[in-house]
N, C-alpha and C. Protein backbone atom coordinates (compact mmCIF):
# COMPACT_ATOMS: atom_id res chain seq x y z
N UNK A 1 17.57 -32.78 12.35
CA UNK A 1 18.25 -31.88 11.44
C UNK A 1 17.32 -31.45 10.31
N UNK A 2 16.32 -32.63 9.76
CA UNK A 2 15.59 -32.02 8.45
C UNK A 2 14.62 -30.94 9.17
N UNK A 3 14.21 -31.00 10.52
CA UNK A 3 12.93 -30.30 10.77
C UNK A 3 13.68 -28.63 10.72
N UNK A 4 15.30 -28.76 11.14
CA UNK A 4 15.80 -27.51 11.11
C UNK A 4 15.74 -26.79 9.85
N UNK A 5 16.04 -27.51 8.84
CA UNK A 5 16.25 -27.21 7.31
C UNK A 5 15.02 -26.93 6.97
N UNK A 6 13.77 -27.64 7.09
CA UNK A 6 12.85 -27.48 6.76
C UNK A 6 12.11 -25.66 7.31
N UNK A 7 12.25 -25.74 8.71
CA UNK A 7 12.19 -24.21 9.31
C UNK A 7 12.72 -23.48 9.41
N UNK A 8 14.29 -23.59 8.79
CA UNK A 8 14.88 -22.37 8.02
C UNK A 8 14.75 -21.97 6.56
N UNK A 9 13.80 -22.85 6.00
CA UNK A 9 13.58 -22.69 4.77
C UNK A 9 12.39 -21.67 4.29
N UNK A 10 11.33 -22.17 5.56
CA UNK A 10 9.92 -21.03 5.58
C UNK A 10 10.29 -20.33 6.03
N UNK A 11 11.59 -19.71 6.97
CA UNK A 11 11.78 -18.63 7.18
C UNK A 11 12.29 -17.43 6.15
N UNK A 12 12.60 -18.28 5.40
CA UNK A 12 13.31 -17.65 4.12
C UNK A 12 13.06 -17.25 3.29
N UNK A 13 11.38 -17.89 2.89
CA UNK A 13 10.56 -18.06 1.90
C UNK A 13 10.10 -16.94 1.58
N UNK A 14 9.69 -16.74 0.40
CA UNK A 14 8.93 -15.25 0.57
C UNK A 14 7.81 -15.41 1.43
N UNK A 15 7.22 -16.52 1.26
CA UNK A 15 5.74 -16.65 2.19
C UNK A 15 5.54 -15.85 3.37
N UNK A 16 7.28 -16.25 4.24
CA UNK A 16 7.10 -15.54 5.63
C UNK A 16 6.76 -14.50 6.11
N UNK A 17 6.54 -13.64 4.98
CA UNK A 17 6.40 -12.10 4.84
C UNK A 17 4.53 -11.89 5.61
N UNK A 18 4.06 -13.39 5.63
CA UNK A 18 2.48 -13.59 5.20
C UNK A 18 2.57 -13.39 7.33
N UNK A 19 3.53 -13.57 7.84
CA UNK A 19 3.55 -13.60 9.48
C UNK A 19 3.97 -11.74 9.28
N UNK A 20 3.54 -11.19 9.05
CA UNK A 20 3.71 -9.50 9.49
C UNK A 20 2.32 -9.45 9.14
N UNK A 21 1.86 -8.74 10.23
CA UNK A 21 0.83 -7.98 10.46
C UNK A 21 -0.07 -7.57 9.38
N UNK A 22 0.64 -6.27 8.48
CA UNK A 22 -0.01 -5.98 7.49
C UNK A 22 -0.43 -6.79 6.76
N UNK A 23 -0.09 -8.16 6.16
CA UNK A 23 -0.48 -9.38 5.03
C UNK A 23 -1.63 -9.85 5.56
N UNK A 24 -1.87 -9.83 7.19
CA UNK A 24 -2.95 -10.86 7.88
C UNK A 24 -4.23 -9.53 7.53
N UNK A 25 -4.01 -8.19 7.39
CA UNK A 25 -4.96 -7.26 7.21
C UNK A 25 -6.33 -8.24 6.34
N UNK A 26 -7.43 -6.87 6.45
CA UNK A 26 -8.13 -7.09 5.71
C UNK A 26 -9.31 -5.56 5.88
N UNK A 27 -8.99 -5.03 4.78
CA UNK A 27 -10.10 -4.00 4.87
C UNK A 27 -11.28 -3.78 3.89
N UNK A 28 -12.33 -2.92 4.03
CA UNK A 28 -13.56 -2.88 3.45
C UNK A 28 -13.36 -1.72 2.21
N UNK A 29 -13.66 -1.98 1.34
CA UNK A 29 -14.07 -1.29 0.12
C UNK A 29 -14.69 -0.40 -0.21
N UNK A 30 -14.81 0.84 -0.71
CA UNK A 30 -16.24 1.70 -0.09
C UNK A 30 -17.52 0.94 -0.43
N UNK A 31 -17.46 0.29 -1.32
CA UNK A 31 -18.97 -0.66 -0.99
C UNK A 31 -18.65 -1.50 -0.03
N UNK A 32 -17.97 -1.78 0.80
CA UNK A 32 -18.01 -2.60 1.83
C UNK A 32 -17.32 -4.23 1.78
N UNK A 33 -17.40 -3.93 0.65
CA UNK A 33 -15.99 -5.53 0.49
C UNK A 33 -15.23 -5.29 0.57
N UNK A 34 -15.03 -6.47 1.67
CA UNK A 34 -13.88 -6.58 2.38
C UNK A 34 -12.61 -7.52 1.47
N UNK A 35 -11.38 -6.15 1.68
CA UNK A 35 -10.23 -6.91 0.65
C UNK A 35 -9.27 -7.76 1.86
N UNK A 36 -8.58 -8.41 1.23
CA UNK A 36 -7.49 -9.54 1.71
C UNK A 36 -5.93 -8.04 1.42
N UNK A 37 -5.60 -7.78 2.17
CA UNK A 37 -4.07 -7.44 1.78
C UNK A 37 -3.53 -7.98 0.59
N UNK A 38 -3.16 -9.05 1.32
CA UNK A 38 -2.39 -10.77 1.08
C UNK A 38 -2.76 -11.17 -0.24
N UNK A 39 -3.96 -10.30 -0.93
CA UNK A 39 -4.02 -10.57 -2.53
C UNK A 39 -2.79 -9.90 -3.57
N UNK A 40 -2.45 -8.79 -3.26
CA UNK A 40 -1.52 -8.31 -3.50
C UNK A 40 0.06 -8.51 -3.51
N UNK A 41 0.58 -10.16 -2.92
CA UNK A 41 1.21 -10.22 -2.40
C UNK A 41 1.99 -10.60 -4.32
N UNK A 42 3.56 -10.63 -4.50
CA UNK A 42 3.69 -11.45 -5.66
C UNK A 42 4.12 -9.88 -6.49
N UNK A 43 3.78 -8.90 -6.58
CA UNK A 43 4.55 -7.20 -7.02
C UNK A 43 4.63 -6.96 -5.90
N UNK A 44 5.68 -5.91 -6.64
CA UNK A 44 5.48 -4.86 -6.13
C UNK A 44 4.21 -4.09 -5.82
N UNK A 45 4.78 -3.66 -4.20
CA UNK A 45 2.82 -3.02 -3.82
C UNK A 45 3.74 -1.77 -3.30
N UNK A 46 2.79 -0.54 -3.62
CA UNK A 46 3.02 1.03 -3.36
C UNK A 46 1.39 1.25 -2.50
N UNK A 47 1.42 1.29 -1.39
CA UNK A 47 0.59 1.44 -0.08
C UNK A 47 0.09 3.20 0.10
N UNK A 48 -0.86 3.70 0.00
CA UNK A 48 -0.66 5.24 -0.17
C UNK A 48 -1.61 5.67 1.02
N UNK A 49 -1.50 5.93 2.18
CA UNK A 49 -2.41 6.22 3.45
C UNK A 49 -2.65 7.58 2.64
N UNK A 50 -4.60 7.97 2.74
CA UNK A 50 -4.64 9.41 2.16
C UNK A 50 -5.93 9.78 2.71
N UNK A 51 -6.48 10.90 2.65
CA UNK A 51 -7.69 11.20 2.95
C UNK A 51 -8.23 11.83 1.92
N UNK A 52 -9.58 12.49 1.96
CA UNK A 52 -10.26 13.25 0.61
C UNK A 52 -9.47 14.76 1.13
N UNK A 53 -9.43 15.22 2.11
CA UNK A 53 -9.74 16.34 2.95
C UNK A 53 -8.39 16.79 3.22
N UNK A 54 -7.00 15.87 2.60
CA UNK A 54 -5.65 16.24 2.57
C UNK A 54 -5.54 16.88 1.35
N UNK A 55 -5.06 18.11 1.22
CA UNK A 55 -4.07 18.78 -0.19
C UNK A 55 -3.57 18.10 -1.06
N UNK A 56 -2.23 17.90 0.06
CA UNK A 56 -1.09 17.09 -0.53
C UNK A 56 -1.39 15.48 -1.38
N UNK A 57 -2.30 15.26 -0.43
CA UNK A 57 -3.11 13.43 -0.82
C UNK A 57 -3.23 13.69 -2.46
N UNK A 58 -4.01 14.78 -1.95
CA UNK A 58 -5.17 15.13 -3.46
C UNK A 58 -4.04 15.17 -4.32
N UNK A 59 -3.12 15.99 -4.06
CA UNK A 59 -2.07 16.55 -5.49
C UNK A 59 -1.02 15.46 -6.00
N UNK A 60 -1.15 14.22 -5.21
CA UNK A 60 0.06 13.35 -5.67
C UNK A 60 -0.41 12.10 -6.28
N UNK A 61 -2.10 11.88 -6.19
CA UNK A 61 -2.85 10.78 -6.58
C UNK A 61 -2.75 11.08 -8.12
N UNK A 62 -3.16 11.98 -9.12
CA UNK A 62 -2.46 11.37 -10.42
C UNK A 62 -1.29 11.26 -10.91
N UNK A 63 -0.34 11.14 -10.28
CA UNK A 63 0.86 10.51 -10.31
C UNK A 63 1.01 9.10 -10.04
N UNK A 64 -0.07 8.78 -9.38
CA UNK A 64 0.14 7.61 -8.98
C UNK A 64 -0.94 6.93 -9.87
N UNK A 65 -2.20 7.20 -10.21
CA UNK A 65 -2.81 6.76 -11.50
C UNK A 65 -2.33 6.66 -12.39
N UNK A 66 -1.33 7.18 -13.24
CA UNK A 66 -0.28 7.35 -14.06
C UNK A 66 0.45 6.36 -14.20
N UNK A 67 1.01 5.99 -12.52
CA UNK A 67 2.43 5.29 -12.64
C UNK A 67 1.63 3.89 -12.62
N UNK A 68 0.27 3.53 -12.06
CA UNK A 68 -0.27 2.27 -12.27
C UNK A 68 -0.37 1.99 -13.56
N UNK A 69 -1.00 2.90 -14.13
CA UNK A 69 -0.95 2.48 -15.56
C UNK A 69 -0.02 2.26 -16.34
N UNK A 70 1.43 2.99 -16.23
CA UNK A 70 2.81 2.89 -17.14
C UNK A 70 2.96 1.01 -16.12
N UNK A 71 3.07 1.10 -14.80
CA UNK A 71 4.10 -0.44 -14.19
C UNK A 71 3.10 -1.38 -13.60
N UNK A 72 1.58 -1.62 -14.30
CA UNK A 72 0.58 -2.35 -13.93
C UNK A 72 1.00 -3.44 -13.49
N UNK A 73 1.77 -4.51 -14.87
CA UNK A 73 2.20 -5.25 -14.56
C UNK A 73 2.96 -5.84 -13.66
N UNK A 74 3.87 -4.82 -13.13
CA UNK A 74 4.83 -5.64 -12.25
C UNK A 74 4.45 -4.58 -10.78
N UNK A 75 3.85 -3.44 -10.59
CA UNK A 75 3.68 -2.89 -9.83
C UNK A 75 2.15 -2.41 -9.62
N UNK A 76 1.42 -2.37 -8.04
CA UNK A 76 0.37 -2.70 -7.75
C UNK A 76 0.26 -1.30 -6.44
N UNK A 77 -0.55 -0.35 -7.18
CA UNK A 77 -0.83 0.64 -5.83
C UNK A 77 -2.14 0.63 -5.35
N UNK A 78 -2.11 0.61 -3.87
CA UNK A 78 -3.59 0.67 -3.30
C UNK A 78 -3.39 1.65 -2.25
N UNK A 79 -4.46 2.25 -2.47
CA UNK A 79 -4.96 3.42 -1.56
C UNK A 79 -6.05 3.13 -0.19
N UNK A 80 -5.02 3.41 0.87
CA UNK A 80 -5.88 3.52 2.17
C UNK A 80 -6.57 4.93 2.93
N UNK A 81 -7.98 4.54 2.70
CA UNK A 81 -8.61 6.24 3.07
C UNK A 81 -8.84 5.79 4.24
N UNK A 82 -8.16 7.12 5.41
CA UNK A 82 -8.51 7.61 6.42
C UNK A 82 -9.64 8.22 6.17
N UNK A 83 -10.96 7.83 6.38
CA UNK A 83 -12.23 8.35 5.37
C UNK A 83 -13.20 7.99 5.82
N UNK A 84 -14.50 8.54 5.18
CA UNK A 84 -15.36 7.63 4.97
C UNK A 84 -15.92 7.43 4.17
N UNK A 85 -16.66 6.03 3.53
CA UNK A 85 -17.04 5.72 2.24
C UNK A 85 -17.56 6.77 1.10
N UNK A 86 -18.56 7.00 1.48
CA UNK A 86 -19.04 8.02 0.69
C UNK A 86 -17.91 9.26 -0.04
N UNK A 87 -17.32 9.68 0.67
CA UNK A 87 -16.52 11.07 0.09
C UNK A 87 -15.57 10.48 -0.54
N UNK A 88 -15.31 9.05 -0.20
CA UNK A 88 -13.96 8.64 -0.72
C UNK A 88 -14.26 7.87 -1.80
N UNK A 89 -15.27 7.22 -2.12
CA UNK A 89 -15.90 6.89 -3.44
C UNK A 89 -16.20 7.74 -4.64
N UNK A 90 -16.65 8.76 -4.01
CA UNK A 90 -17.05 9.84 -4.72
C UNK A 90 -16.19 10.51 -5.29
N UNK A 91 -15.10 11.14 -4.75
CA UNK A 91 -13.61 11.35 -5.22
C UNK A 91 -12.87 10.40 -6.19
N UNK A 92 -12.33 9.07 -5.47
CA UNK A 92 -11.99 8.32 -6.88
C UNK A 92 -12.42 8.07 -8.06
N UNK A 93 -13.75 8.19 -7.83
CA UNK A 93 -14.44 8.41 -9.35
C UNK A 93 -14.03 9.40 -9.94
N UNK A 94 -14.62 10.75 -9.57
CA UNK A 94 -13.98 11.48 -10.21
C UNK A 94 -12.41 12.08 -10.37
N UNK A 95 -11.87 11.45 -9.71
CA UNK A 95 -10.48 11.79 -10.17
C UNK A 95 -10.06 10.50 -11.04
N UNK A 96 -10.80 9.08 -11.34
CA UNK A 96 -10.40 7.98 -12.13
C UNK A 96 -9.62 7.17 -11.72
N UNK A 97 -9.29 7.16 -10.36
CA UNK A 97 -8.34 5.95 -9.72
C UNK A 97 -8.78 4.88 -10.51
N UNK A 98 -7.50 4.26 -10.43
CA UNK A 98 -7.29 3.01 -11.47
C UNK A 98 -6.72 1.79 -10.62
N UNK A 99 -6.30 2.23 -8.98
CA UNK A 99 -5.91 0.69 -8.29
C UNK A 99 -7.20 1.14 -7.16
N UNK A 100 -6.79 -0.43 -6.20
CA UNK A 100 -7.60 -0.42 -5.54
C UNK A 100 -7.62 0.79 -4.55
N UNK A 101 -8.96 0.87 -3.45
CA UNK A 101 -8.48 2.19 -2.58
C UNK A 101 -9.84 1.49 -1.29
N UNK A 102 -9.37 1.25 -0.49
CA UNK A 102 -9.79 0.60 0.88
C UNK A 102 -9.98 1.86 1.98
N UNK A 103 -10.62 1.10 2.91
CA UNK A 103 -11.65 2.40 3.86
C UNK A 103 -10.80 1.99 5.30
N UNK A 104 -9.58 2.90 5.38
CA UNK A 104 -8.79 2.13 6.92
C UNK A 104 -9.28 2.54 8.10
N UNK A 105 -10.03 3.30 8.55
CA UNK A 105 -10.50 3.44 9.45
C UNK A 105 -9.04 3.83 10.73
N UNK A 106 -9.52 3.45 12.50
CA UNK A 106 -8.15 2.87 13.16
C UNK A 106 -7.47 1.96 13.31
N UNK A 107 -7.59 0.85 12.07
CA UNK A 107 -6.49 -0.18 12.11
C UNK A 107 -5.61 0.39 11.27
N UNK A 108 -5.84 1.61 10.25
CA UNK A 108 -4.88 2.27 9.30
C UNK A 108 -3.90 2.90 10.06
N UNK A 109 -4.65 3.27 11.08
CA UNK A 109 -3.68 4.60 11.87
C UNK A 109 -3.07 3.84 12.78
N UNK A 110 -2.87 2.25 13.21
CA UNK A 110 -2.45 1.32 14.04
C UNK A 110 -0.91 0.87 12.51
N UNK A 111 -1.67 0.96 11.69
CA UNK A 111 -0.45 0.13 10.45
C UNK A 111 0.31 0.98 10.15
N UNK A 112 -0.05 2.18 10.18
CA UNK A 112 1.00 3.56 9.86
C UNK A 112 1.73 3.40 11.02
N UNK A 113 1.43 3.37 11.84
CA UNK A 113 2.88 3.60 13.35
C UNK A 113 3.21 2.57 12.86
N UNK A 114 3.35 1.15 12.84
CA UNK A 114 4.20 -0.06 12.66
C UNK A 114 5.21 -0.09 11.50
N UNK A 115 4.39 0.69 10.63
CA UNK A 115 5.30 0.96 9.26
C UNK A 115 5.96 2.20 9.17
N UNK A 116 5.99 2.97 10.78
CA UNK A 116 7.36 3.65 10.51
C UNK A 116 6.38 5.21 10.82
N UNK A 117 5.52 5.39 10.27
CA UNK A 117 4.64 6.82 10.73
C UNK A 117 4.09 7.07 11.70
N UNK A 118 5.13 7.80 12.97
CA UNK A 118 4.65 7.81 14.52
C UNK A 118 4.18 9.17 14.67
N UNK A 119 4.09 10.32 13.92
CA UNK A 119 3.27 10.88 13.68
C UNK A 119 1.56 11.19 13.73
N UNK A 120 1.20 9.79 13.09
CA UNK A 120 0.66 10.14 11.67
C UNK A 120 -0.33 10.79 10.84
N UNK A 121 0.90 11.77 10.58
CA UNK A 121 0.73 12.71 8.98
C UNK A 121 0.20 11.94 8.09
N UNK A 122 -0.70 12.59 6.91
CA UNK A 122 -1.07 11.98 5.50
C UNK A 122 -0.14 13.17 4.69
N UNK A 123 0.32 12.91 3.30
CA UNK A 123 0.28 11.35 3.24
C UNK A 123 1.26 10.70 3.43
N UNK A 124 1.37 9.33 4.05
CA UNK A 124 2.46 8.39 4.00
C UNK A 124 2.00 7.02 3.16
N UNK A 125 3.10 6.49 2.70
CA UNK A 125 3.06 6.05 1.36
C UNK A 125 4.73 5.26 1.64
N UNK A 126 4.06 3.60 1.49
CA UNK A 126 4.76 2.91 2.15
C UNK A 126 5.27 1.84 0.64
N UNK A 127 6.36 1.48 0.92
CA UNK A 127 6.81 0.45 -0.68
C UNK A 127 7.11 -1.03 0.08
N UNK A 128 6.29 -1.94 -0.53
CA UNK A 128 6.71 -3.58 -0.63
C UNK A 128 7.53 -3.86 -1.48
N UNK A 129 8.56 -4.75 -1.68
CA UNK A 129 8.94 -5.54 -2.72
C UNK A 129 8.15 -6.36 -3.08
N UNK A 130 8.35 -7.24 -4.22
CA UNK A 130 7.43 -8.47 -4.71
C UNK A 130 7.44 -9.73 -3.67
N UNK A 131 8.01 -9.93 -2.65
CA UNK A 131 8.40 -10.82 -1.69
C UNK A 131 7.51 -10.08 -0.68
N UNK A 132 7.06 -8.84 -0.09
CA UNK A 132 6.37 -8.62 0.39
C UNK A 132 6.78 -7.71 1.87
N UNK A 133 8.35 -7.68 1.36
CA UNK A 133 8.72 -6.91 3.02
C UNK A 133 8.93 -5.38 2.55
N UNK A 134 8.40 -4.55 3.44
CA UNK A 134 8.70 -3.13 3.22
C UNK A 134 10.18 -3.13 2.96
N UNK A 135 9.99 -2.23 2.03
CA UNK A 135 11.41 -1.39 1.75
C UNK A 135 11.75 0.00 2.03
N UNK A 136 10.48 0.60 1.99
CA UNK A 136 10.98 2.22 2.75
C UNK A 136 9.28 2.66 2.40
N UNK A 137 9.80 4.01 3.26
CA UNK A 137 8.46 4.48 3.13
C UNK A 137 8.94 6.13 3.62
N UNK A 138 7.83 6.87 3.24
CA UNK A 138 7.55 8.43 3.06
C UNK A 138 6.39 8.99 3.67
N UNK A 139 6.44 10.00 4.82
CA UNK A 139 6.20 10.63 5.03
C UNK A 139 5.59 12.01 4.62
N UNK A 140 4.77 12.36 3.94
CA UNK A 140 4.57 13.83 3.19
C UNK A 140 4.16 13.35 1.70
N UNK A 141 3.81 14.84 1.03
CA UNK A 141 3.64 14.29 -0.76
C UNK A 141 5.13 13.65 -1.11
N UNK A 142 4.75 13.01 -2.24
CA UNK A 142 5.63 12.41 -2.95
C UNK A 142 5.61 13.08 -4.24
N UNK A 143 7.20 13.27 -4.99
CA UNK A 143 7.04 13.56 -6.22
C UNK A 143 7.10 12.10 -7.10
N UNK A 144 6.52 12.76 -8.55
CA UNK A 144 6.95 11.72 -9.96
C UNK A 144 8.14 11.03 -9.44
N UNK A 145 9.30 11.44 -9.54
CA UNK A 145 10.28 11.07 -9.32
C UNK A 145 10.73 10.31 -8.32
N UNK A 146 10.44 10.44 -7.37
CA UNK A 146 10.11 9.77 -6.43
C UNK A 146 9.86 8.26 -6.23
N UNK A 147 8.54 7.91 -6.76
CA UNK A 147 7.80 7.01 -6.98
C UNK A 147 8.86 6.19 -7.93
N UNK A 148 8.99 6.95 -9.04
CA UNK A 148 9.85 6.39 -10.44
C UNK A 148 11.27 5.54 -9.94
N UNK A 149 11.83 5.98 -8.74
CA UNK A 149 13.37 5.78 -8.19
C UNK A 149 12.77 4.64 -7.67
N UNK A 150 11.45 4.71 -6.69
CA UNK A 150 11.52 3.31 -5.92
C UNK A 150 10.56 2.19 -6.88
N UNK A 151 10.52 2.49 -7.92
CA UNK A 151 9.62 1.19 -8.61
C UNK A 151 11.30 0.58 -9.41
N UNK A 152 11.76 1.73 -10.04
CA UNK A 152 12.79 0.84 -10.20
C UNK A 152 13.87 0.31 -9.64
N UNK A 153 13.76 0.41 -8.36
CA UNK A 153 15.30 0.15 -7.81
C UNK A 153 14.36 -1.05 -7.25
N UNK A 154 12.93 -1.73 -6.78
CA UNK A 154 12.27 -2.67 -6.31
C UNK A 154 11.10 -3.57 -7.22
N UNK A 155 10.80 -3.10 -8.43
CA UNK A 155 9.68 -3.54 -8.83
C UNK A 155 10.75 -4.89 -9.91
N UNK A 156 10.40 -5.85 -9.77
CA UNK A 156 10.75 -7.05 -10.69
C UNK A 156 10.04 -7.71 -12.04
């Protein structure tokens, strides 16, 4: 009976969230360090699949520099470039990204179908809770507002 209690308990845990796919990730940096997902785990995380070479990408990223900076604390956005290093380094600089922004290559375009983009269109732009399980996700630009509805109806 305790071993039951005991393994309905990690099922329960937030931890378990750490058995989905995306948490076991790990992608490269445009300098090439390689990030852990799974560091992120503990906020709210706002997931933003984008490229340099998308419009829409381009037009919704200071909104989202913005909103890192107003909900740092309790909310955590990282950017996945369908990319490659160079253009995508070069860009966040000059546009001043302020969270992280990782180089997904085709394990990005493998995590977008799982998370719901069978498509996949950029940009999609996926929401964790602080426990770590998706809560919804978007397809296309996102407005201010947007963003603003799902940090507060999820960010703790």
């Amino acid at each position: 009976m305790k071993k039951w209690l005991l393994l309905l308990a990690l099922l329960c845990s937030p931890l378990s969230q750490a058995a989905d796919p995306f948490w076991r990730m790990s992608l490269p940096d445009p300098q090439g360090k390689t990030q852990a997902l799974a560091q992120w785990q503990g906020k709210m995380l706002i997931v933003n699949y984008w490229a340099t070479w998308c419009g829409p990408c381009r037009q919704e990223m200071p909104e989202m520099i913005a909103l890192q900076k107003k909900y740092g604390k309790t909310v955590q956005f990282v950017g996945i470039a369908i990319d490659e290093p160079v253009p995508t380094a070069r860009f966040a600089k000059e546009l001043g990204v302020n969270y992280p922004i990782l180089i997904g290559g085709n394990s990005a375009m493998n995590m977008m179908r799982q998370q719901g983009n069978q498509q996949g269109g950029l940009p999609f732009t996926v929401f964790f809770d602080a426990k770590g399980k998706q809560v919804a996700q978007q397809l296309g630009k996102i407005s201010h507002e947007q963003l603003e509805a799902q940090i507060k109806k999820y960010a703790r």
